[in-house]
Protein backbone atom coordinates (compact mmCIF):
# COMPACT_ATOMS: atom_id res chain seq x y z
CA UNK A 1 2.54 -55.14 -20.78
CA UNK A 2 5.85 -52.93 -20.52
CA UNK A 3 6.54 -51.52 -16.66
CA UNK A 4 5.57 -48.42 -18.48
CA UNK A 5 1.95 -49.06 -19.83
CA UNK A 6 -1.21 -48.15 -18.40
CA UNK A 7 -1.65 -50.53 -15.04
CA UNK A 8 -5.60 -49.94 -15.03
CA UNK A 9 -7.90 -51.67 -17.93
CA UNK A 10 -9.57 -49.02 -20.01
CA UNK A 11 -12.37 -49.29 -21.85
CA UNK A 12 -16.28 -49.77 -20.94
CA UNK A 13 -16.58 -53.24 -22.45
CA UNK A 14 -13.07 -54.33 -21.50
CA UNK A 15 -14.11 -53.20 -17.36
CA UNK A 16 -17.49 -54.47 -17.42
CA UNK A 17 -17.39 -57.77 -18.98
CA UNK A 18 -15.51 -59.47 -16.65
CA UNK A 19 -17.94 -58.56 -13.76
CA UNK A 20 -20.89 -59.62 -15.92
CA UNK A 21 -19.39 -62.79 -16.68
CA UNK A 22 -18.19 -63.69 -12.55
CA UNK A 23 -21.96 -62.19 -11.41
CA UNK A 24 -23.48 -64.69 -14.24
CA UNK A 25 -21.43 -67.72 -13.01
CA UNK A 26 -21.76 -66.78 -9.43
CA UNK A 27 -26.01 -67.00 -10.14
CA UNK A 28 -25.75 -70.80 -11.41
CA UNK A 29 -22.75 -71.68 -8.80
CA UNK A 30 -25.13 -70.23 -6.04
CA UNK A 31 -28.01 -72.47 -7.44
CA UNK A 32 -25.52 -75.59 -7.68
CA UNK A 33 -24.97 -75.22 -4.10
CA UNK A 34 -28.32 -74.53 -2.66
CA UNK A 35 -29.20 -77.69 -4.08
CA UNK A 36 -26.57 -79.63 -2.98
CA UNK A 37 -26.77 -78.45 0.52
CA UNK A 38 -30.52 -79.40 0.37
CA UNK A 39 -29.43 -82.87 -0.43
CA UNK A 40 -27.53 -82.94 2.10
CA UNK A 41 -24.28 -82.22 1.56
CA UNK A 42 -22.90 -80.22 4.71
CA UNK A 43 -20.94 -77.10 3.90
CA UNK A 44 -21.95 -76.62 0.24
CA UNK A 45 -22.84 -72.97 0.88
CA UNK A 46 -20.23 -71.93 3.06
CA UNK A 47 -17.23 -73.11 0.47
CA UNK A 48 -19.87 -71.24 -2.24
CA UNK A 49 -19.88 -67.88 -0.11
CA UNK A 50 -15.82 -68.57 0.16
CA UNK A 51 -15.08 -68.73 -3.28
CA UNK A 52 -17.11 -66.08 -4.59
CA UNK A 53 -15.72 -63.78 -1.83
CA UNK A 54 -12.52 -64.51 -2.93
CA UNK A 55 -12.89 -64.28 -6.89
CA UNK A 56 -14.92 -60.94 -6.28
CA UNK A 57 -12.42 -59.57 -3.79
CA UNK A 58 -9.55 -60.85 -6.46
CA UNK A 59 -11.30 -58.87 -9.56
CA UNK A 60 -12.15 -55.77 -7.81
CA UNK A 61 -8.42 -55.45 -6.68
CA UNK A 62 -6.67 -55.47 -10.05
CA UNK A 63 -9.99 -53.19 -11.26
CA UNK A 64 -9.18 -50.66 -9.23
CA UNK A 65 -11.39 -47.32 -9.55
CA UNK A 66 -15.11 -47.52 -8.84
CA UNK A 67 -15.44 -51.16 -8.63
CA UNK A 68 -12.58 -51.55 -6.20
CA UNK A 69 -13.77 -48.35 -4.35
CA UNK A 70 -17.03 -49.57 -3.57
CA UNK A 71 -15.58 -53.22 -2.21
CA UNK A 72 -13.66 -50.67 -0.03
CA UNK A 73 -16.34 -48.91 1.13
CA UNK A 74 -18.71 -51.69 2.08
CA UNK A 75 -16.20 -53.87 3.49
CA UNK A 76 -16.92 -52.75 7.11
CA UNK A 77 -20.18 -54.51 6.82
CA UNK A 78 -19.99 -57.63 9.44
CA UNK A 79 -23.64 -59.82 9.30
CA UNK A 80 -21.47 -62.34 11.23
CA UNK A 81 -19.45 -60.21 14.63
CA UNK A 82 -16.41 -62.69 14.52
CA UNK A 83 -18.83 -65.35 16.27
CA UNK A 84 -18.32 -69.29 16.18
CA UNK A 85 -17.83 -69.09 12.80
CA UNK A 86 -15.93 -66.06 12.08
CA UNK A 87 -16.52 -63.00 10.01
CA UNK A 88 -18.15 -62.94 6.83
CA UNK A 89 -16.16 -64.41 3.84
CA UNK A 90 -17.47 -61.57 1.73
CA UNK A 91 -16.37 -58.67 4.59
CA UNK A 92 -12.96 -60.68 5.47
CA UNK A 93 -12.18 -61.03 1.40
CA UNK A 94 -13.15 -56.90 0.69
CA UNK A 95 -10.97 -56.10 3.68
CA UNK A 96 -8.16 -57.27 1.92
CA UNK A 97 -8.60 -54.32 -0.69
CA UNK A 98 -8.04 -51.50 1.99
CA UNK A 99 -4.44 -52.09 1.86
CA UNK A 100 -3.36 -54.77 -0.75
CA UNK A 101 -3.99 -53.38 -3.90
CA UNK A 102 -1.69 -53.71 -6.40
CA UNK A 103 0.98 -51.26 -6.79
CA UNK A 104 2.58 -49.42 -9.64
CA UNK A 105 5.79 -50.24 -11.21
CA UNK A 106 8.70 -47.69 -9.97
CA UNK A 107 9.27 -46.94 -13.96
CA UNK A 108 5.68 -45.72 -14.06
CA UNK A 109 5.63 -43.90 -10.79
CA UNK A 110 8.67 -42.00 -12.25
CA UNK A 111 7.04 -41.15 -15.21
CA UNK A 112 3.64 -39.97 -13.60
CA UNK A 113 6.07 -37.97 -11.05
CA UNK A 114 8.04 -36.21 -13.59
CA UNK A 115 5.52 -35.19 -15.74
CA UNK A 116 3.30 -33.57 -12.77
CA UNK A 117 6.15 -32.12 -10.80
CA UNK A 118 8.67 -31.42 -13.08
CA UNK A 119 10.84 -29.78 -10.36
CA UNK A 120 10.11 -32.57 -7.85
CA UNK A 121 14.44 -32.96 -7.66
CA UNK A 122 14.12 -29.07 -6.20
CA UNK A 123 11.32 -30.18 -4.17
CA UNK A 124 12.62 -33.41 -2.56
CA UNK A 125 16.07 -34.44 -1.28
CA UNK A 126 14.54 -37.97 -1.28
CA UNK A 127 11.35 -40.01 -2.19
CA UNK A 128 10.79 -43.82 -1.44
CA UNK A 129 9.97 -45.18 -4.97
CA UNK A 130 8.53 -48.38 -3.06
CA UNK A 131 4.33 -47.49 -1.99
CA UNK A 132 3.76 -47.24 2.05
CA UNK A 133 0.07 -48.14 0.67
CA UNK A 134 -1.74 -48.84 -2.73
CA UNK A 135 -5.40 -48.47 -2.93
CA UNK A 136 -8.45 -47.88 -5.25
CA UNK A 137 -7.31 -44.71 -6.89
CA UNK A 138 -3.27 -44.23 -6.10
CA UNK A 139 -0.70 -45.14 -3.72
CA UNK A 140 1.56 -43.26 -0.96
CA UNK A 141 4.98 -43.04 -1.08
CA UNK A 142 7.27 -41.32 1.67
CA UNK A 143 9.52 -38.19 1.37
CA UNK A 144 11.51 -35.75 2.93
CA UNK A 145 11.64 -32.20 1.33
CA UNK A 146 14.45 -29.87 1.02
CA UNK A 147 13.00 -27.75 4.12
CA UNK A 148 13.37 -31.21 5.75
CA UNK A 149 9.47 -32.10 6.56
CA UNK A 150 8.45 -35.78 6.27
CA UNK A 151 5.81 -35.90 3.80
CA UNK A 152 3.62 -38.30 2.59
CA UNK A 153 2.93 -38.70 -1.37
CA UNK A 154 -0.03 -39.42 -3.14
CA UNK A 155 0.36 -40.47 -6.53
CA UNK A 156 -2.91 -40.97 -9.23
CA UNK A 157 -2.61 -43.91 -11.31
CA UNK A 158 -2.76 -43.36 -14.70
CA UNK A 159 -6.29 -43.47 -16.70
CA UNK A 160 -7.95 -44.13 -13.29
CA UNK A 161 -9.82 -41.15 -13.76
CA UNK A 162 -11.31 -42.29 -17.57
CA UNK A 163 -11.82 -45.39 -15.88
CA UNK A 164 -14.03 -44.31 -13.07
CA UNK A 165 -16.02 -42.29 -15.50
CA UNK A 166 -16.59 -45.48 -17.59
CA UNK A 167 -17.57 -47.44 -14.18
CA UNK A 168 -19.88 -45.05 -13.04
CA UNK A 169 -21.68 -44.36 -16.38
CA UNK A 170 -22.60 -47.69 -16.40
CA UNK A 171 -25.50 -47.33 -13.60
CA UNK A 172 -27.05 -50.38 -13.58
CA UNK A 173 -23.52 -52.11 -13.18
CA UNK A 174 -22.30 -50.90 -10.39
CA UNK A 175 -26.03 -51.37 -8.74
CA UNK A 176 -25.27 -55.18 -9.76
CA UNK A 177 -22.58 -54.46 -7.77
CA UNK A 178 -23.79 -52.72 -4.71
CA UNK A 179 -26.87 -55.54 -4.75
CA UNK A 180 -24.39 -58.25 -4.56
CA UNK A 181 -21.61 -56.85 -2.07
CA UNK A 182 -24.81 -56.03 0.46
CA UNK A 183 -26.93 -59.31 0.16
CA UNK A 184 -24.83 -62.13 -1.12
CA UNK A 185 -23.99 -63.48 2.00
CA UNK A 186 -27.66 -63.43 3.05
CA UNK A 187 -29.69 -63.34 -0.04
CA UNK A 188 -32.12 -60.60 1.90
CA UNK A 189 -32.92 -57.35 1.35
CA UNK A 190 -31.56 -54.23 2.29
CA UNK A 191 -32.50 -50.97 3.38
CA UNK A 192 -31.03 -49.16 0.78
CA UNK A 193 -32.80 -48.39 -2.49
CA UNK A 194 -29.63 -49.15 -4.75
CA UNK A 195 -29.69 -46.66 -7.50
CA UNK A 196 -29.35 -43.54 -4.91
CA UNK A 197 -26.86 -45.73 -3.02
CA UNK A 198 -24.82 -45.95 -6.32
CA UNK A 199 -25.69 -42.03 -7.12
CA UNK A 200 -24.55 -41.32 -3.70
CA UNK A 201 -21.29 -43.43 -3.76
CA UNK A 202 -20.75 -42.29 -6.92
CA UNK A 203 -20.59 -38.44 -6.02
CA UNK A 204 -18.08 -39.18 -3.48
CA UNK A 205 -15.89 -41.43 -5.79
CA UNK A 206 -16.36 -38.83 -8.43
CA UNK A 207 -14.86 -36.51 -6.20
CA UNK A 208 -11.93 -38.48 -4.81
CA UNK A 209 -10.12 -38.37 -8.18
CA UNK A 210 -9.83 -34.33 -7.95
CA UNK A 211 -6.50 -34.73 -5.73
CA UNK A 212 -7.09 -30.55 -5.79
CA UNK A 213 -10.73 -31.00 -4.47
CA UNK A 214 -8.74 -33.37 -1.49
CA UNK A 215 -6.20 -31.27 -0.65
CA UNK A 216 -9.03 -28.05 -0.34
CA UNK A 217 -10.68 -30.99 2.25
CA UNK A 218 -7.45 -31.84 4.05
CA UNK A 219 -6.76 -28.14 4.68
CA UNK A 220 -10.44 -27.61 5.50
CA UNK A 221 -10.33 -30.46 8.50
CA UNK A 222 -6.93 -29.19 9.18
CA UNK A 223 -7.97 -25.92 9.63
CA UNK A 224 -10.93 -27.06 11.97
CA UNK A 225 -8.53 -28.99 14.25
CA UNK A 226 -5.45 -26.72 14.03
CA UNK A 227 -4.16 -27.23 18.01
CA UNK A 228 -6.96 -30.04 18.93
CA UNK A 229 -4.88 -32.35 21.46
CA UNK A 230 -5.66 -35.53 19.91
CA UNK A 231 -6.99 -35.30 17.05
CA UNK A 232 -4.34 -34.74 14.79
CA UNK A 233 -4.74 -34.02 10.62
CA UNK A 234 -2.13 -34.12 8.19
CA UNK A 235 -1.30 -30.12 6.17
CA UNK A 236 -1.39 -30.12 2.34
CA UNK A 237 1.79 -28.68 0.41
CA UNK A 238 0.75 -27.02 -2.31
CA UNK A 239 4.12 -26.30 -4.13
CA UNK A 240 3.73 -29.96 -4.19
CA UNK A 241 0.74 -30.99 -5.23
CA UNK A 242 -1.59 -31.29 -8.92
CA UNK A 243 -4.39 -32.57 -10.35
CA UNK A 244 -2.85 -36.31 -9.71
CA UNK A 245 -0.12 -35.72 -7.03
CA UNK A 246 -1.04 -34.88 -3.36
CA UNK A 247 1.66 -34.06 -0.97
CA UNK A 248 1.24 -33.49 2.41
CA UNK A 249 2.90 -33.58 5.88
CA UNK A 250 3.64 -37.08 6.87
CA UNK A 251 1.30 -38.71 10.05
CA UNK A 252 3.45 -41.14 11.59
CA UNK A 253 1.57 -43.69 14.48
CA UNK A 254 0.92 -47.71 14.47
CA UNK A 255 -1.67 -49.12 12.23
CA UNK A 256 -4.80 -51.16 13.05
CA UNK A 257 -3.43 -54.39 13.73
CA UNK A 258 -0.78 -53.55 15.86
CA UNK A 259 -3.50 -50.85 18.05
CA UNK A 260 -5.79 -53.97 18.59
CA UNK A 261 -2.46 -55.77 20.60
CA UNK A 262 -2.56 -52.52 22.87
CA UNK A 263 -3.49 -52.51 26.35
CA UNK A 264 -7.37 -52.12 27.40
CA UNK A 265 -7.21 -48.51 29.09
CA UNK A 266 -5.26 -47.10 25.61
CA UNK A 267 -7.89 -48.71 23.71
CA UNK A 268 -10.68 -47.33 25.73
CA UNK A 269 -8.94 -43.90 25.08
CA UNK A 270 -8.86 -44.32 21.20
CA UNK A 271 -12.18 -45.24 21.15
CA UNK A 272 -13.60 -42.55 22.93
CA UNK A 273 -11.01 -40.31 20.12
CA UNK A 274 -12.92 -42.26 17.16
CA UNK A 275 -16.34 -41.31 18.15
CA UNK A 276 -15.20 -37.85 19.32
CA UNK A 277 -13.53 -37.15 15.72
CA UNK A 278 -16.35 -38.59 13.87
CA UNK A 279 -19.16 -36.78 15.72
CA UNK A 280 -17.28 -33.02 16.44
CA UNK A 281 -16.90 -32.68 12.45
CA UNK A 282 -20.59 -32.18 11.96
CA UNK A 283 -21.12 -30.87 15.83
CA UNK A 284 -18.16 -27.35 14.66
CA UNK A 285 -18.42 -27.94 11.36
CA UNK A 286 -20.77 -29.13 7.83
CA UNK A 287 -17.83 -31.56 7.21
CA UNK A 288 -18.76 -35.37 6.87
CA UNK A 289 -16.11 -37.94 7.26
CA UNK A 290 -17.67 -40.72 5.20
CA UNK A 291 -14.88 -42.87 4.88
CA UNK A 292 -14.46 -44.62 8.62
CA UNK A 293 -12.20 -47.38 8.24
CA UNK A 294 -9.14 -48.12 10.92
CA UNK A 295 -6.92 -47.93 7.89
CA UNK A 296 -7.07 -44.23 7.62
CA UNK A 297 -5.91 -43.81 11.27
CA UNK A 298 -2.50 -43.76 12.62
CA UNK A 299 -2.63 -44.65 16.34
CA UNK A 300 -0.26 -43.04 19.29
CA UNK A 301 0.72 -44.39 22.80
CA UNK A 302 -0.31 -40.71 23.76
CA UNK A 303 -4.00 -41.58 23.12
CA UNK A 304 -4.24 -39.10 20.25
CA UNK A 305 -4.92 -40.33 16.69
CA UNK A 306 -3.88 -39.12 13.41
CA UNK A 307 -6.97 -38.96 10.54
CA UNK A 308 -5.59 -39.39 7.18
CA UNK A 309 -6.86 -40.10 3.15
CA UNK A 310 -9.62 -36.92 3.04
CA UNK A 311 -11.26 -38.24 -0.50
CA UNK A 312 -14.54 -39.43 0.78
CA UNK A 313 -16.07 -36.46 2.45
CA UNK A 314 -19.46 -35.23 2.25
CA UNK A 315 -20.58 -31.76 2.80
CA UNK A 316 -23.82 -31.66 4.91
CA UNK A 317 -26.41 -28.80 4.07
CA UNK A 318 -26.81 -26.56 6.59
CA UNK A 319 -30.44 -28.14 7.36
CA UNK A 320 -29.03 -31.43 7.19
CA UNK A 321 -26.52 -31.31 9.61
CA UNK A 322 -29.32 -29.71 11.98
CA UNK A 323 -31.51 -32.34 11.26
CA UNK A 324 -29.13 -34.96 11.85
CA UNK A 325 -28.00 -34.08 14.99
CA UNK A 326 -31.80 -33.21 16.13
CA UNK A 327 -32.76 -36.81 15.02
CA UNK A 328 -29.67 -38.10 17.16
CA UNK A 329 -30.53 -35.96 20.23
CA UNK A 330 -34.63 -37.32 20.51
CA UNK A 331 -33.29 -40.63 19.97
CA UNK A 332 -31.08 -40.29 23.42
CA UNK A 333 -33.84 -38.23 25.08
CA UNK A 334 -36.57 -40.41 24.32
CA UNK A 335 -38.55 -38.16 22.31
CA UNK A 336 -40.73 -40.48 20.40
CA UNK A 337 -42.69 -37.76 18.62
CA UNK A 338 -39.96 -35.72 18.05
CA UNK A 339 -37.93 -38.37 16.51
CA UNK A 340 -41.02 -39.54 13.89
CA UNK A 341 -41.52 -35.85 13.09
CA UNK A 342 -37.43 -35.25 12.23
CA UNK A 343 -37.27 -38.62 9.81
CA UNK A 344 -40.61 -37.41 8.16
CA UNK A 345 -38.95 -34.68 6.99
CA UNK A 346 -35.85 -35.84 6.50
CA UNK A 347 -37.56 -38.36 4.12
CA UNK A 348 -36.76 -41.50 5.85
CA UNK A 349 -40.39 -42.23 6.04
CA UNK A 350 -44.07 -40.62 4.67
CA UNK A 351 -46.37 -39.22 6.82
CA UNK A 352 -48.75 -41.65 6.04
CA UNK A 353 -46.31 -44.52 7.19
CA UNK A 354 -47.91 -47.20 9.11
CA UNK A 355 -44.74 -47.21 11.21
CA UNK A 356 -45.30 -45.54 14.52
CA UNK A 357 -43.40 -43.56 16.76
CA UNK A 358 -43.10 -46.49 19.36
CA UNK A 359 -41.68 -48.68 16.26
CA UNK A 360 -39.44 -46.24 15.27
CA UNK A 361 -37.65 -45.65 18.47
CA UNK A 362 -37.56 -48.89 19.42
CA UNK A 363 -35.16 -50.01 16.73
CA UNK A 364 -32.82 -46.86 16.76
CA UNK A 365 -32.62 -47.41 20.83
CA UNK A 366 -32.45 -51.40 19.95
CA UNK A 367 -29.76 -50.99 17.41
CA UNK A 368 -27.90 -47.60 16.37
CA UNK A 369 -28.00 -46.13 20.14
CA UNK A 370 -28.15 -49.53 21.71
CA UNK A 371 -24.48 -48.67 23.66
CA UNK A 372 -25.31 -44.90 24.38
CA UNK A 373 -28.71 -46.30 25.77
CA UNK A 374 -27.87 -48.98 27.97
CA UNK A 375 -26.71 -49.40 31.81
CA UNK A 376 -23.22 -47.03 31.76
CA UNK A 377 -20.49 -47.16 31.66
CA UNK A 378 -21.36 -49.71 28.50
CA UNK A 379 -18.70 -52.14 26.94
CA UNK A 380 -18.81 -52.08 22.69
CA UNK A 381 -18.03 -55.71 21.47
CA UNK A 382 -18.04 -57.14 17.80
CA UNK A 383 -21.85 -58.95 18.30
CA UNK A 384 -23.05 -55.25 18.76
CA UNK A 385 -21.77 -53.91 15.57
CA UNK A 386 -22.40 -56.98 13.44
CA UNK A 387 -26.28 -57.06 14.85
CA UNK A 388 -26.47 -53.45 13.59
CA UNK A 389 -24.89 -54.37 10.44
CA UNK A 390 -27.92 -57.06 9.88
CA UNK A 391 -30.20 -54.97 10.82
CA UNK A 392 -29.29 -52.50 8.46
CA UNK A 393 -28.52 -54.92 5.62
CA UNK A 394 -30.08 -58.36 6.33
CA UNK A 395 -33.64 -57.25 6.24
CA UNK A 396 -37.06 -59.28 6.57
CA UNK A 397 -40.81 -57.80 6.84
CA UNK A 398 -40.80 -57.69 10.68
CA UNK A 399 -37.74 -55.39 10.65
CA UNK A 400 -39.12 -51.75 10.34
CA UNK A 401 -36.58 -50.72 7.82
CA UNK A 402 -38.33 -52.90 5.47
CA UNK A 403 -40.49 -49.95 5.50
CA UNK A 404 -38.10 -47.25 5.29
CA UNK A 405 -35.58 -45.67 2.95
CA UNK A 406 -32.32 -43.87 3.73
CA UNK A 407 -32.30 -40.55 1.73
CA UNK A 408 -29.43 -39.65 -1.00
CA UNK A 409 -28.18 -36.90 1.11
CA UNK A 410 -28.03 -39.68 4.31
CA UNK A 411 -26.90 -42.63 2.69
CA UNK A 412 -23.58 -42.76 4.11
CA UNK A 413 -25.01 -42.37 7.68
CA UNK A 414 -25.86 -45.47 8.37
CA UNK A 415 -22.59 -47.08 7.42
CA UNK A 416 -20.39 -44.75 9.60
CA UNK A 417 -22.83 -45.82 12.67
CA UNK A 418 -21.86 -49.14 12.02
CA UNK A 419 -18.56 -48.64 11.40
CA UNK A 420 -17.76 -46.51 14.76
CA UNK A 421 -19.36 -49.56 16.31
CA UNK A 422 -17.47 -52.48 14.19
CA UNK A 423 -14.44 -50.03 15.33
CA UNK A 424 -14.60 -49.62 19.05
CA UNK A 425 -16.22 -53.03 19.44
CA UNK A 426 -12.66 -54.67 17.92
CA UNK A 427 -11.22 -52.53 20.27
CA UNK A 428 -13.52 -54.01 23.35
CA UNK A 429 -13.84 -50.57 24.34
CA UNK A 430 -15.26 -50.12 27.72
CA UNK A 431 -16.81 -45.99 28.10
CA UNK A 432 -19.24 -43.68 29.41
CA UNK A 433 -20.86 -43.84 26.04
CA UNK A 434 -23.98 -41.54 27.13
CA UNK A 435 -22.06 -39.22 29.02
CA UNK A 436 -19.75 -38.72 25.60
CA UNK A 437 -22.72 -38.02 23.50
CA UNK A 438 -24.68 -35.50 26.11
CA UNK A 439 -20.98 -33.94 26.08
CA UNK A 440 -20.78 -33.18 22.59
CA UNK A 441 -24.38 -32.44 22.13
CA UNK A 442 -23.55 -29.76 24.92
CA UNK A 443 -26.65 -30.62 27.48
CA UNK A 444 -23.92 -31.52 30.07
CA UNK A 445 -20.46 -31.09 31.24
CA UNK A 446 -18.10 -33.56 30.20
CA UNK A 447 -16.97 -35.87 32.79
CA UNK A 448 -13.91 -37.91 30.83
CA UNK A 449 -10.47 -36.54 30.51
CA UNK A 450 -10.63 -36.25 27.06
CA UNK A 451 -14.27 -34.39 26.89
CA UNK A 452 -12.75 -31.67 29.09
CA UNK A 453 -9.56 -31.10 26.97
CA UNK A 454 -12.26 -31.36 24.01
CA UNK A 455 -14.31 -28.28 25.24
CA UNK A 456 -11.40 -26.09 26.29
CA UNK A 457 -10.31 -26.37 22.68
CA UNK A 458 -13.83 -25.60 21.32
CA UNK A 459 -14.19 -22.51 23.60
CA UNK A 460 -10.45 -21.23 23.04
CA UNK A 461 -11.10 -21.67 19.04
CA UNK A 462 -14.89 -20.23 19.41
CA UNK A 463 -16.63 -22.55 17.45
CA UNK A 464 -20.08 -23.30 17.35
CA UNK A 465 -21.74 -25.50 19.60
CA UNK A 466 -24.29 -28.43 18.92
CA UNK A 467 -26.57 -26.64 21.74
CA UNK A 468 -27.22 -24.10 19.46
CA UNK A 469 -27.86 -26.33 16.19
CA UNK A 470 -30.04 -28.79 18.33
CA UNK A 471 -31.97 -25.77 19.70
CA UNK A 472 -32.33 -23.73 16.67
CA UNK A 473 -33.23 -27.38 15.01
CA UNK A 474 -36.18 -27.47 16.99
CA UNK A 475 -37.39 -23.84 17.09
């Protein structure tokens, strides 16, 4: 293949067969293993779980598109918390594909660049043919335009779009897929019933390969937190920007591995910006950030962090936002009842469902809430976020999710608990994790430094409060 071809396989047959054939051989490999660890032979299963982590990680990478997408999006699933023995091959391989994807060729990247911006040498006085980042569906490249603003360039890959269609047509494939990435490591159940965890997921990768449906998003959070003091989002250029280039201002800040290396109180501070970010856009706004990984942040030694990559974003129904943040709110107040009532009609559970109020609250208080719940000021750690992560994927029949089901229009929810949690517990974040949420639900005054400069930016901008959605939620 010429520098110049097509760098992502096309073709239905050509994309699927190789995952058929690794998911067949992975079934007898499994089975070769079992065995031999039942005979005794110590560490059969764990080389097993290695291997296939590694070959799936490996063909999901050079995929790209759906396939790769979807290793992205689960790979914040920890079963294991970094314990004796480490995180889970499967999570450790998949987070490889946040940042190490292959990249383009700088022939090709030329070619896709002068065909969509055919005045890109009036546009630019320079542009870094070598990525910053390469994932799923393009890769970033710096610039600096002519007005002299550092921007940051996201180019489509060829035929990704084609190929996503192909991946995503083929339903029962990518539920393979979604079965495997959730369970292999355990071999239990999950919560999720896989075919509206693929429709979901698919909606949202659908959606990230309109670059002109992104940069409507981008300007949409931008908008929202236009002035915020630490919360910072990146602005689209538009003279800049097509169906398969994206340009926008550049976010400058350190990246995940370097933020973990930073001292305690800063990390305390980022945390409490995480949760802040990722529970204000639903609080002002319908906007869902459903795409919470540490590689879409850009960290500052102000305490402020910049939110970039806008793709995965799901748009909340007015009744569903209200309904979330009511089912949140009983959950901290205790409100059994309440709480039953709200995932009734939410569809989380029937009526009729033998679980009971009691049940119920027990495991959100036990698991999702656990830090907002206990004695405060609470400490997050990774054995927090990787129990929720079991309980949410590693099911049996005496965990009461066994007898639930996360709706389409909520599937993502449960993943960006546990990410927040698999976040600020790698960042051993010590805060006044109650105090934070009454803050933002707006039954109390904030008592952190950053929940005051929160609120006098959401009075000076007027926006609406979560008050008045919890209130009107409940009248």
């Amino acid at each position: 293949m010429t520098n110049r071809e097509n760098p992502v396989v096309q073709g239905r047959l050509k994309r699927t067969l190789p995952l058929a054939g690794l998911t067949a051989r992975t079934v007898g490999e499994r089975f070769v293993a079992e065995v031999r660890e039942r005979t005794g032979e110590s560490g059969a299963m764990d080389r097993f779980h290695e291997r296939t982590a590694a070959r799936y990680t490996d063909l999901l990478g050079n995929s790209k598109g759906a396939m790769m997408k979807i290793g992205q999006l689960l790979s914040m699933i920890d079963l294991d918390g970094g314990g004796t023995t480490g995180r889970s091959p499967y999570q450790e391989a998949l987070t490889r594909l946040q940042s190490d994807a292959p990249p383009m060729a700088p022939e090709l990247v030329r070619d896709v660049l002068a065909a969509e911006l055919p005045t890109a040498a009036d546009l630019f006085v320079h542009f870094d043919e070598e990525p910053i980042a390469a994932a799923s569906i393009g890769q970033v490249h710096r610039g600096v335009l002519h007005d002299g603003r550092d921007v940051a360039v996201k180019i489509q890959y060829p035929g990704v779009a084609q190929a996503i269609r192909e991946d995503l047509a083929n339903t029962e494939l990518m539920a393979t897929l979604v079965r495997f990435a959730t369970s292999a490591s355990s071999g239990g159940s999950t919560l999720f019933d896989h075919r509206s965890l693929v429709h979901e997921m698919a909606e949202r990768i659908g959606e990230e390969v309109d670059y002109r449906r992104e940069a409507s998003t981008i300007t949409a959070f931008a908008d929202l937190y236009r002035g915020h003091p630490f919360i910072h989002v990146p602005d689209v250029v538009p003279e800049a920007s097509t169906d398969r280039v994206l340009t926008m201002t550049y976010l400058d800040g350190m990246g995940w591995a370097a933020a973990q290396l930073a001292d305690q109180e800063l990390k305390n501070t980022w945390a409490e910006v995480v949760i802040r970010f990722s529970d204000g856009n639903f609080r002002h706004s319908n906007l869902l950030y459903a795409d919470p990984h540490p590689g879409n942040y850009r960290f500052h030694p102000d305490g402020s962090i910049g939110f970039v990559d806008f793709g995965c974003v799901k748009v909340l129904s007015e009744d569903k936002r209200r309904l979330w943040v009511s089912i949140m709110r009983n959950v901290i107040d205790g409100d059994i009842i309440s709480l039953r009532t709200d995932l009734v009609t939410a569809g989380f559970i029937a009526a009729g469902s033998p679980l009971t109020a009691e049940d119920i609250y027990e495991w959100y208080s036990q698991v999702l809430y656990e830090v907002v719940l206990a004695p405060q000021p609470a400490t997050y750690n990774a054995k927090s976020g990787a129990r929720t992560a079991r309980w949410l994927f590693d099911l049996d029949s005496d965990n009461p999710l066994s007898r639930m089901v996360v709706p389409e229009d909520y599937v993502f929810a449960p993943r960006i608990y546990q990410a927040i949690s698999t976040i600020c517990g790698a960042l051993e974040a010590t805060l006044p994790a109650r105090a934070i949420a009454d803050d933002m639900d707006g039954v109390a005054e904030p008592v952190t430094r950053l929940g005051r400069l929160h609120h006098d930016w959401v009075r000076e901008r007027g926006l609406p409060s979560a008050t008045d959605i919890h209130e009107s939620t409940l009248t």
